[in-house]
N, C-alpha and C. Protein backbone atom coordinates (compact mmCIF):
# COMPACT_ATOMS: atom_id res chain seq x y z
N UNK A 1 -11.46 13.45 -8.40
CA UNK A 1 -10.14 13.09 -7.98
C UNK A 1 -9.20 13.09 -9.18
N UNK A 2 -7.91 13.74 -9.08
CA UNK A 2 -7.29 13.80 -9.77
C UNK A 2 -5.95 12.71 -9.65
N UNK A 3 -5.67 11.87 -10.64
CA UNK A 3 -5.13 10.97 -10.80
C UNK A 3 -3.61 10.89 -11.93
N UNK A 4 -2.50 10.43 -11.15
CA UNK A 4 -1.53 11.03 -12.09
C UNK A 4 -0.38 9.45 -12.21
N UNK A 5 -0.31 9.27 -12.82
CA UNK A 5 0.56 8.07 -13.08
C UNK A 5 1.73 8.04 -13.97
N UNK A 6 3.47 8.35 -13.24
CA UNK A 6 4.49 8.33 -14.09
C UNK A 6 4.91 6.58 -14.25
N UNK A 7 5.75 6.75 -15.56
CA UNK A 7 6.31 5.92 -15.98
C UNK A 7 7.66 5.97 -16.66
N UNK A 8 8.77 5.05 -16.65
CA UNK A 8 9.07 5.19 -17.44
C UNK A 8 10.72 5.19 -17.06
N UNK A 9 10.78 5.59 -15.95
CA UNK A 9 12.09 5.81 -14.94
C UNK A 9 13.14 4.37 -15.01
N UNK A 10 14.16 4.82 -15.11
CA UNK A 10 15.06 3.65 -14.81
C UNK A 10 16.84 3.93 -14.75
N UNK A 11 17.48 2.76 -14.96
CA UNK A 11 18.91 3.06 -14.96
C UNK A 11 19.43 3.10 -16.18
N UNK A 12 20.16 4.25 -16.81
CA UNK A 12 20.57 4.57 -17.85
C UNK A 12 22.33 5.36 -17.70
N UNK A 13 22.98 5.53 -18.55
CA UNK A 13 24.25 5.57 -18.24
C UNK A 13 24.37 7.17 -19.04
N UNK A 14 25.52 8.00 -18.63
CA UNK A 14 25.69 8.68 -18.53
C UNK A 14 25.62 9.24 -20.08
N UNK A 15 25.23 10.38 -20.93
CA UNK A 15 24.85 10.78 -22.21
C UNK A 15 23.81 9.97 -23.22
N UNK A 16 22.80 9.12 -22.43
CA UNK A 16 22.15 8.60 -22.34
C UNK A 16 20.40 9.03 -22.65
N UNK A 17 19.69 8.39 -22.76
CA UNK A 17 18.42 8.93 -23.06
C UNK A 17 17.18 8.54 -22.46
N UNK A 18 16.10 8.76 -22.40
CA UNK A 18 15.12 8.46 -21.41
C UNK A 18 14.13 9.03 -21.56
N UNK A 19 12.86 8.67 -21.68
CA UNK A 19 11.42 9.27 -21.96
C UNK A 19 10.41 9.20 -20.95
N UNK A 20 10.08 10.12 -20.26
CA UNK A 20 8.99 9.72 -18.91
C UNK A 20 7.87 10.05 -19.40
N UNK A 21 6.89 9.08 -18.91
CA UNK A 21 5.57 9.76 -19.21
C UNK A 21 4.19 9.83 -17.75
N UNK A 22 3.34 10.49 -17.78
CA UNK A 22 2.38 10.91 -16.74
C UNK A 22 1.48 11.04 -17.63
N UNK A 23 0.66 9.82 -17.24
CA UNK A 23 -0.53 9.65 -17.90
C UNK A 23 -1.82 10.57 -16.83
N UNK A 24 -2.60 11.23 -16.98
CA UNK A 24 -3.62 12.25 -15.76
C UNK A 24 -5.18 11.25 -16.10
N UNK A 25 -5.54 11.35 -15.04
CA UNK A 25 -6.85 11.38 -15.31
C UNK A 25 -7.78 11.88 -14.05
N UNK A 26 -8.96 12.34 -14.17
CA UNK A 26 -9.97 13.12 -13.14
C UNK A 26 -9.93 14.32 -13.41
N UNK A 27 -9.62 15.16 -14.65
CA UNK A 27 -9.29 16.08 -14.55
C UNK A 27 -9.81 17.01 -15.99
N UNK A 28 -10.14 17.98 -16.60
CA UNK A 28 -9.62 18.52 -17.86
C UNK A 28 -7.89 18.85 -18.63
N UNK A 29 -7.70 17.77 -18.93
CA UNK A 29 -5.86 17.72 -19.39
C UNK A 29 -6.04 19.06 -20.03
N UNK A 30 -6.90 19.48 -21.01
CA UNK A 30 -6.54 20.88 -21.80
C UNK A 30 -6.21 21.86 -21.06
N UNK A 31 -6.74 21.83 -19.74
CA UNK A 31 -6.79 22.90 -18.81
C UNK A 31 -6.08 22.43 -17.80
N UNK A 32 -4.76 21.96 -17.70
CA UNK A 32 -4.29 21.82 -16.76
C UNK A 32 -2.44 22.14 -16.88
N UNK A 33 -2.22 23.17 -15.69
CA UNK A 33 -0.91 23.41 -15.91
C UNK A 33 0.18 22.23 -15.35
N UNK A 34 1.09 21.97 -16.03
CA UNK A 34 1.61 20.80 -15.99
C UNK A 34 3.07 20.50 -15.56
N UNK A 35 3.68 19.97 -14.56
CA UNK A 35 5.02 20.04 -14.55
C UNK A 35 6.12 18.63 -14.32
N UNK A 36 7.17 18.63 -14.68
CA UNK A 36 8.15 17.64 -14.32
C UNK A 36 8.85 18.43 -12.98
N UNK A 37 8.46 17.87 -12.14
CA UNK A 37 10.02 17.85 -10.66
C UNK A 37 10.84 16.74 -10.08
N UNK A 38 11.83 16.77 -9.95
CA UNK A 38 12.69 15.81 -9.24
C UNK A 38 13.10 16.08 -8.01
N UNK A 39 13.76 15.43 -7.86
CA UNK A 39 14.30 15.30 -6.32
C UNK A 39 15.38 14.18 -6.23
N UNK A 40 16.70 15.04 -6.24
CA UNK A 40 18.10 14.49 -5.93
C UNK A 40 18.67 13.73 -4.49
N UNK A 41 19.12 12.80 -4.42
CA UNK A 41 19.62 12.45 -3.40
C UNK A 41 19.77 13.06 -2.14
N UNK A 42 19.74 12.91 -1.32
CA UNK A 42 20.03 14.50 0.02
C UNK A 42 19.46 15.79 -0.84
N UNK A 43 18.60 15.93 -1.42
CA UNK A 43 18.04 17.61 -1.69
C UNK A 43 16.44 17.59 -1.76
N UNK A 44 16.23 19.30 -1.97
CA UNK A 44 14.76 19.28 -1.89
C UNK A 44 14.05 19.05 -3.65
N UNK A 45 12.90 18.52 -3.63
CA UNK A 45 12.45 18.19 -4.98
C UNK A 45 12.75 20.49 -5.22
N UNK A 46 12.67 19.84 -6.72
CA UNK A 46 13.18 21.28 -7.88
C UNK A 46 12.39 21.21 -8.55
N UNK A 47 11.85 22.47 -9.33
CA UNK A 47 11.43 22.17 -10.59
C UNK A 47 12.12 22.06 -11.71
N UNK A 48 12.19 21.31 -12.73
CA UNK A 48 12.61 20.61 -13.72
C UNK A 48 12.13 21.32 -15.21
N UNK A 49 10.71 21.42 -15.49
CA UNK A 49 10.37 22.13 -16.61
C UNK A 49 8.37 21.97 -16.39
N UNK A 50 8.16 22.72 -16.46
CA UNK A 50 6.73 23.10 -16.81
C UNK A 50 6.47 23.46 -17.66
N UNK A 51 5.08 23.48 -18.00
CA UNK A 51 4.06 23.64 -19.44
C UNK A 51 2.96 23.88 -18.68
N UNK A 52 2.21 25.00 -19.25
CA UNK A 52 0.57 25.49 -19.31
C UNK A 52 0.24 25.07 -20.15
N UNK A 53 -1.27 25.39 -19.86
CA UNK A 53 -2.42 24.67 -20.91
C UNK A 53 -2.08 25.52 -21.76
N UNK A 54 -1.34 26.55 -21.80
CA UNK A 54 -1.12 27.06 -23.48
C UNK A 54 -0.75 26.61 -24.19
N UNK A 55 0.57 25.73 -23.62
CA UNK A 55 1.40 25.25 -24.30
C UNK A 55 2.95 25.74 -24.24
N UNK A 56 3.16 26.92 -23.29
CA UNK A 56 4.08 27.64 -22.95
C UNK A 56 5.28 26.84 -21.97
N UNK A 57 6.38 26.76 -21.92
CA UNK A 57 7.35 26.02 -21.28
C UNK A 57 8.39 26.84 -21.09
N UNK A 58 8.58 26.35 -19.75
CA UNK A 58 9.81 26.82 -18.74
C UNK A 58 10.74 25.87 -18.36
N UNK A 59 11.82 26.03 -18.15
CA UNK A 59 12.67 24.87 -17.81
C UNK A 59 14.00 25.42 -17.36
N UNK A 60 14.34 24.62 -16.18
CA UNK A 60 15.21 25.12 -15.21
C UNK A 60 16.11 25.35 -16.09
N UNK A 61 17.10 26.09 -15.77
CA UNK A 61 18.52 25.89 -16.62
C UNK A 61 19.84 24.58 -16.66
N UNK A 62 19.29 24.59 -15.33
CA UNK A 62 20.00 23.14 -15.63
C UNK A 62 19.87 21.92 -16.66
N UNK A 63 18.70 22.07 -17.20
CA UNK A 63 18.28 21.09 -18.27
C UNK A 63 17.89 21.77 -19.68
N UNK A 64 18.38 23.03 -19.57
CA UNK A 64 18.06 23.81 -20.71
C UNK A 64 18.54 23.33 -22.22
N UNK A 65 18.24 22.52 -23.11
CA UNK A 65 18.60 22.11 -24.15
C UNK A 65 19.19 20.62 -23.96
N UNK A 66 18.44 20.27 -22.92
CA UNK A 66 18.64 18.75 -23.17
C UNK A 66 17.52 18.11 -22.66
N UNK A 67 16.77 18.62 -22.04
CA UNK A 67 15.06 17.89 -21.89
C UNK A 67 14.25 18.96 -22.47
N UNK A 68 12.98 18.12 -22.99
CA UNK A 68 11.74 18.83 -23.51
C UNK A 68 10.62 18.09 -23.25
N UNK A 69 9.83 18.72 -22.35
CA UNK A 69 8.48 19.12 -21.90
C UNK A 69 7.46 19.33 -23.15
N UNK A 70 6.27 17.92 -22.72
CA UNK A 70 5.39 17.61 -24.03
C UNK A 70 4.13 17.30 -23.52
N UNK A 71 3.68 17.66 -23.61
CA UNK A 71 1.83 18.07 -23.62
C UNK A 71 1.16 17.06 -24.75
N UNK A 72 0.38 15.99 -24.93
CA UNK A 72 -0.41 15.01 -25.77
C UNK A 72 -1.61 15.53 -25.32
N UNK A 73 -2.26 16.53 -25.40
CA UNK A 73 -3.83 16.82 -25.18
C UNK A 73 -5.02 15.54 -25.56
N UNK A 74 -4.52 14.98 -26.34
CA UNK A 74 -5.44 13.97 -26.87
C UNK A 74 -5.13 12.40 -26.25
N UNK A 75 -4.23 12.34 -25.81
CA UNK A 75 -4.09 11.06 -24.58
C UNK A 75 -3.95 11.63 -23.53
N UNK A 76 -4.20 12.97 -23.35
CA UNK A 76 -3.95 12.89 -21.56
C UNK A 76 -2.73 12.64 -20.97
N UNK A 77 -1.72 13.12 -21.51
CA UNK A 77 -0.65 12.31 -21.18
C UNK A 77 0.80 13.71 -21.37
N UNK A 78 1.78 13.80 -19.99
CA UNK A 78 2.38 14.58 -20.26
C UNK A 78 4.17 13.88 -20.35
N UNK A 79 4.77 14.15 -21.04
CA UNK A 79 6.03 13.78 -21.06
C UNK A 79 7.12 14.13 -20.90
N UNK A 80 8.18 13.72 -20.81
CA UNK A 80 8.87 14.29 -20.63
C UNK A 80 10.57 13.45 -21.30
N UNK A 81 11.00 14.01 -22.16
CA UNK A 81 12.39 13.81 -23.30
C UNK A 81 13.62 14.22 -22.12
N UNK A 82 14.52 13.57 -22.10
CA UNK A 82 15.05 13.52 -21.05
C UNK A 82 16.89 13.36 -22.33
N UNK A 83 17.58 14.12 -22.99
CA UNK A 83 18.55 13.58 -23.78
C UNK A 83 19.97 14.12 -22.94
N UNK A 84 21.28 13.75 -22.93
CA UNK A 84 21.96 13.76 -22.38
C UNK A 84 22.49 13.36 -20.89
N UNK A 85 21.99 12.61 -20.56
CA UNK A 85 21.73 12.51 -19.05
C UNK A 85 23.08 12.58 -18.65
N UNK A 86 22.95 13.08 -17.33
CA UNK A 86 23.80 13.07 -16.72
C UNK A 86 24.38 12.95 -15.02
N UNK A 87 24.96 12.70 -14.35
CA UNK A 87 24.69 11.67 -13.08
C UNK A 87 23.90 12.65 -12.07
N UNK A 88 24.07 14.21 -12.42
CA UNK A 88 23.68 15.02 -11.28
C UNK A 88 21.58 14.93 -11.48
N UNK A 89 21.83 14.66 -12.64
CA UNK A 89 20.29 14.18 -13.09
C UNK A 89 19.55 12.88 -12.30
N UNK A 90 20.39 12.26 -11.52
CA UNK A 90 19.65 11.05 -10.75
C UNK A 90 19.03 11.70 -9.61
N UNK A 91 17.56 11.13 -9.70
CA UNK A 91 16.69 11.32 -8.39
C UNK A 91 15.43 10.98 -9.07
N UNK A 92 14.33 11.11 -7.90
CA UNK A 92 12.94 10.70 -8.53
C UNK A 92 12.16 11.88 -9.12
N UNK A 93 11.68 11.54 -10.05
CA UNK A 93 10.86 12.49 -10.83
C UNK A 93 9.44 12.58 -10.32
N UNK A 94 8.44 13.52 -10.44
CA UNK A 94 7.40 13.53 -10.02
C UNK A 94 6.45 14.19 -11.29
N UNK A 95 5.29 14.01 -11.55
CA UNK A 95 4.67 15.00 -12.36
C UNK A 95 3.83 15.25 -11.52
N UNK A 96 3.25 16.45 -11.88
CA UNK A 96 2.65 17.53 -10.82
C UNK A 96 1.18 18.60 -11.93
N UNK A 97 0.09 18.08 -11.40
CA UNK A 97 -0.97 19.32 -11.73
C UNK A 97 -0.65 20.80 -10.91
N UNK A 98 -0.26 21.60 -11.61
CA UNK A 98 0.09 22.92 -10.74
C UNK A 98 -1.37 23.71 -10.34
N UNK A 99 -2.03 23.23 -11.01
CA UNK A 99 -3.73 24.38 -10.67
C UNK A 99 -4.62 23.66 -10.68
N UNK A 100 -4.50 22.43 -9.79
CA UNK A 100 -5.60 21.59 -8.72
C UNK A 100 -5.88 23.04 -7.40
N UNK A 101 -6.89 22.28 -7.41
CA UNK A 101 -7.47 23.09 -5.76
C UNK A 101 -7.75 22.40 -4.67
N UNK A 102 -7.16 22.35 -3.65
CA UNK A 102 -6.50 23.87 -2.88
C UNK A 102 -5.35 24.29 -3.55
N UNK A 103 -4.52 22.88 -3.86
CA UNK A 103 -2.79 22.58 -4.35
C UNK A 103 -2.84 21.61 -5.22
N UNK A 104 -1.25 21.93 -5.65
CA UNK A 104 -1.19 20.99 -6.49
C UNK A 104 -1.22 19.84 -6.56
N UNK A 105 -1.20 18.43 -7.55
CA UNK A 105 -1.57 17.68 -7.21
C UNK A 105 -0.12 16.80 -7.82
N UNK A 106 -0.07 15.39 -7.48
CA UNK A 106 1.81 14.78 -7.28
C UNK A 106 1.30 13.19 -7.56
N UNK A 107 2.01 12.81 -8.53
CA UNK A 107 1.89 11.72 -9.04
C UNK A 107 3.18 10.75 -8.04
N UNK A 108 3.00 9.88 -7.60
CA UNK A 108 3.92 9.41 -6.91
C UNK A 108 5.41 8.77 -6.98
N UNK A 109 5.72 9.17 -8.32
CA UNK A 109 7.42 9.38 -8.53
C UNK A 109 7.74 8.29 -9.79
N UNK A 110 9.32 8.60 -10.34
CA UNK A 110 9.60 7.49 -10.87
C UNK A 110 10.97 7.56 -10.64
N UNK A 111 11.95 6.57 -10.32
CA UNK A 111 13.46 6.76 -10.20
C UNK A 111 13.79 6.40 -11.65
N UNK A 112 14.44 7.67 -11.41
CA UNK A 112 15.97 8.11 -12.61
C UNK A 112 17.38 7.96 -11.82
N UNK A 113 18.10 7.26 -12.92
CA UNK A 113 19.51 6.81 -12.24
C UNK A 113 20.34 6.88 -13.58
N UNK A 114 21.40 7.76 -13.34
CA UNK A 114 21.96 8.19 -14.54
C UNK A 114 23.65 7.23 -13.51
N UNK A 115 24.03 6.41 -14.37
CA UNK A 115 25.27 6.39 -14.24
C UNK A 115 26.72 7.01 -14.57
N UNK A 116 27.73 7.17 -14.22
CA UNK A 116 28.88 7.36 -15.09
C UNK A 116 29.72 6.31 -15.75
């Protein structure tokens, strides 16, 4: 069983900063592709930024140069740098094993609340 636990979520004000973390366990962390998604008020969860076990990262454009996607192989633990915030940025975050089987696998959220 694969086990995923965020942290870290809260109310922060607008250009603001914020560090999430998803601690995994049940799993090989080296080998596991890894992602941040949210989910905005009235919308469907998005992806936010992913990382492979390479170490390779993608990230929506919307957050392009103001969050960074972090891989700790040695705690098991994936993060996520969150700098500039901004209000369209409020919703719950999720971290996500992308290459569990059958599917992926969903840590059960953390609220982000960016004020103005």
């Amino acid at each position: 069983q694969v086990r995923l636990q965020e942290r870290g979520g809260g109310l922060v004000q607008a250009g603001g900063s914020l560090r999430l973390s998803c601690g995994a366990a049940g799993l090989p962390f080296r080998d596991a592709d890894m992602a941040w998604y949210r989910q905005p008020p009235g919308k469907q969860r998005e992806s936010v930024a992913s990382i492979i076990a390479g170490g390779n990262a993608i990230y929506a454009d919307s957050v392009k140069g103001r969050f960074a996607i972090v891989r700790d192989n040695f705690k098991n633990t994936l993060y996520l740098q969150m700098d500039s915030l901004k209000p369209e940025d409020t919703g719950v975050y999720y971290c996500a094993v992308l290459n569990t089987r059958p599917g992926p696998t969903w840590g059960q959220g953390t609220q982000v609340t960016v004020s103005s």
